[in-house]
Protein backbone atom coordinates (compact mmCIF):
# COMPACT_ATOMS: atom_id res chain seq x y z
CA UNK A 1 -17.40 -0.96 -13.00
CA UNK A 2 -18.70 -2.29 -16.63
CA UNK A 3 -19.59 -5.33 -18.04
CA UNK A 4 -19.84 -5.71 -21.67
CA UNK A 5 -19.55 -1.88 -22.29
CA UNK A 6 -22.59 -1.84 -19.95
CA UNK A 7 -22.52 0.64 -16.24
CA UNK A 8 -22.54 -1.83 -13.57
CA UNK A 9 -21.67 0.34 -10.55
CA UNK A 10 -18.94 2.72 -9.47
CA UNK A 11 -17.89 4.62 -6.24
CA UNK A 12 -15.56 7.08 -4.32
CA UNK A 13 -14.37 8.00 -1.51
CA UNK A 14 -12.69 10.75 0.44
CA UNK A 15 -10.14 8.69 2.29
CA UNK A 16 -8.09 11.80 3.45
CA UNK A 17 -4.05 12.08 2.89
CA UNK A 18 -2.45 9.53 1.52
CA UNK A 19 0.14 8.68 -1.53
CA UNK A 20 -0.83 7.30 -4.55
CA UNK A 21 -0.04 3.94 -3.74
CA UNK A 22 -1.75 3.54 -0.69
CA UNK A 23 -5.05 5.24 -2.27
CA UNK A 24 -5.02 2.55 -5.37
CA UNK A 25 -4.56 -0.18 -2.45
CA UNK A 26 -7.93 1.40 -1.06
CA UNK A 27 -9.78 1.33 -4.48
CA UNK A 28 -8.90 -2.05 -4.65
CA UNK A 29 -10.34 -2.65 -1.28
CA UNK A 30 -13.77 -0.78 -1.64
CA UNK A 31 -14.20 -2.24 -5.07
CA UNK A 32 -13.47 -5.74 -4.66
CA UNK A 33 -15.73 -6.08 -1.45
CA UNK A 34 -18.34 -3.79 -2.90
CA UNK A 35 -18.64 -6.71 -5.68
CA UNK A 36 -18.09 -9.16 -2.89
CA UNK A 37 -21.68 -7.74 -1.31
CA UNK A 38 -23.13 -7.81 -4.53
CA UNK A 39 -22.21 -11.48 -5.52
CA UNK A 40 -20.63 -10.16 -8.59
CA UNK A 41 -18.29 -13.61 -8.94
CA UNK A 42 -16.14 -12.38 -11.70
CA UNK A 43 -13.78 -9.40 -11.40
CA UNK A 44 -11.00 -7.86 -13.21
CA UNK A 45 -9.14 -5.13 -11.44
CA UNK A 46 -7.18 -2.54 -13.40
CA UNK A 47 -4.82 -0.50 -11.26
CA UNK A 48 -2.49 2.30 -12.50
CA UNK A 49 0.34 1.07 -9.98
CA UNK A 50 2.47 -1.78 -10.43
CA UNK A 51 3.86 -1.91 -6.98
CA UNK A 52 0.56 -2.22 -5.59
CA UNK A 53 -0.14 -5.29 -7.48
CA UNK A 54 3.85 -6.45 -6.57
CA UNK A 55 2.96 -5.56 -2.77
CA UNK A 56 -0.54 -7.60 -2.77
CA UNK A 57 1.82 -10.58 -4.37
CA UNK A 58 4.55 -10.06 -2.18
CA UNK A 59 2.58 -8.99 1.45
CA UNK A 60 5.60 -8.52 4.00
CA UNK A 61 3.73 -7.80 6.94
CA UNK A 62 6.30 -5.32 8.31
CA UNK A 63 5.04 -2.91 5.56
CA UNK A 64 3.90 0.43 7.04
CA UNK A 65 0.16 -0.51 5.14
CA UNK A 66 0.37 -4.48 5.81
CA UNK A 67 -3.19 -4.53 7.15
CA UNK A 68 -4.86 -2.93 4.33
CA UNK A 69 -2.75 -5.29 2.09
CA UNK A 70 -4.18 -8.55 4.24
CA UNK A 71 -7.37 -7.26 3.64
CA UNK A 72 -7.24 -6.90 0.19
CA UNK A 73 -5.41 -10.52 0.17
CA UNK A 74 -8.02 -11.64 2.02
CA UNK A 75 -11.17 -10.59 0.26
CA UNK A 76 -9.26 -12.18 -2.95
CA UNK A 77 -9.32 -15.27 -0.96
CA UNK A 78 -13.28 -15.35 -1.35
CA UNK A 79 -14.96 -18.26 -3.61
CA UNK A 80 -14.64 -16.01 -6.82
CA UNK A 81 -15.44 -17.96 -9.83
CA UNK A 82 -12.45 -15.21 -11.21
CA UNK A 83 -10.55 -12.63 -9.53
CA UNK A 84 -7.44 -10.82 -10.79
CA UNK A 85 -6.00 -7.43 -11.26
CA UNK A 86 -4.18 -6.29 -13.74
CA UNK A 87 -1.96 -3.16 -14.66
CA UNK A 88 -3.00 -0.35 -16.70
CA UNK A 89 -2.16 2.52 -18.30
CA UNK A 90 -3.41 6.32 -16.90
CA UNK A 91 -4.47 7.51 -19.60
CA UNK A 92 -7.27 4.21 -20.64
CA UNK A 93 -7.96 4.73 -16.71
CA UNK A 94 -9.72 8.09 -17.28
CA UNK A 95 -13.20 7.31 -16.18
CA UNK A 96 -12.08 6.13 -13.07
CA UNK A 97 -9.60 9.39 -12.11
CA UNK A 98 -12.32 11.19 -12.88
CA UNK A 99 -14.73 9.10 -10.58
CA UNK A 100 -12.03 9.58 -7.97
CA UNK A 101 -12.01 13.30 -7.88
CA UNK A 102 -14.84 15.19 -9.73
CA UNK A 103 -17.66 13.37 -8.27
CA UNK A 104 -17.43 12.93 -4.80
CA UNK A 105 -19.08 15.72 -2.40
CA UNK A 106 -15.85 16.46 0.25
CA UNK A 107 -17.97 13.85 2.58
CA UNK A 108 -15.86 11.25 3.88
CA UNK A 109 -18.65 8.23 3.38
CA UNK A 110 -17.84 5.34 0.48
CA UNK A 111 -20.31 7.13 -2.40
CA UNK A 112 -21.90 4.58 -4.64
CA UNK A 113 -22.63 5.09 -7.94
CA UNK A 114 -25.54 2.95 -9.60
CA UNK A 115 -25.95 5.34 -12.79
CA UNK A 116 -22.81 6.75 -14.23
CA UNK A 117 -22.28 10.24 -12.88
CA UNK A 118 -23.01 12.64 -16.15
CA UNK A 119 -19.35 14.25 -15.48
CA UNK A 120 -17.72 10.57 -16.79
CA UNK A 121 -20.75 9.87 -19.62
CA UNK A 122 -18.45 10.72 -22.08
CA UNK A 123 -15.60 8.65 -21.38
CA UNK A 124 -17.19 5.31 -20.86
């Protein structure tokens, strides 16, 4: 997470198999409530997948992933002064594949990162 080109906080998690789609959902999950719990009351989202923002637009609750999706709807639901999320591109979403994969420690726990972890310095 930045603000003004500044490190706010970042995180990762080992969430164990899952497809693409269903690991952005989670991203979006940990990251929106983590700001939630920090009153952070302006957030912009950027996801790689499209049809995760389509699906948390379009919940049809006979979805195989429907409760992660309420959740997600739900936390958006909050009294944000701004929420949104917004498609992006992989490759200006480096920092955060990176986050994803190099710096977690194969523990299963939600990691939090309140300094950036050196192996992303360069890209943010």
């Amino acid at each position: 997470m930045k603000h003004n080109g500044r490190w706010v906080r970042g995180f990762g998690s080992m969430i164990g198999l899952a497809d693409p789609q269903t690991t952005e959902l989670w991203a979006i999950y940990y990251g929106l409530r983590m700001a939630w719990e920090r009153e952070m009351t302006y957030v912009v989202v950027f996801i790689e997948r499209r049809d995760a923002i389509d699906l948390i637009n379009n919940l049809d609750p006979a979805y195989p992933i429907a409760t992660l999706i309420e959740m997600i709807t739900m936390l958006k639901g909050e009294a944000w002064s701004h929420v949104d999320i917004h498609h992006i591109h992989a490759d200006a979403n480096v920092a955060a594949n990176v986050l994803a994969t190099d710096c977690l420690d194969g523990e299963g726990d939600l990691k939090e990162f309140t300094e950036p972890p050196h192996a992303i310095i360069h890209l943010i």
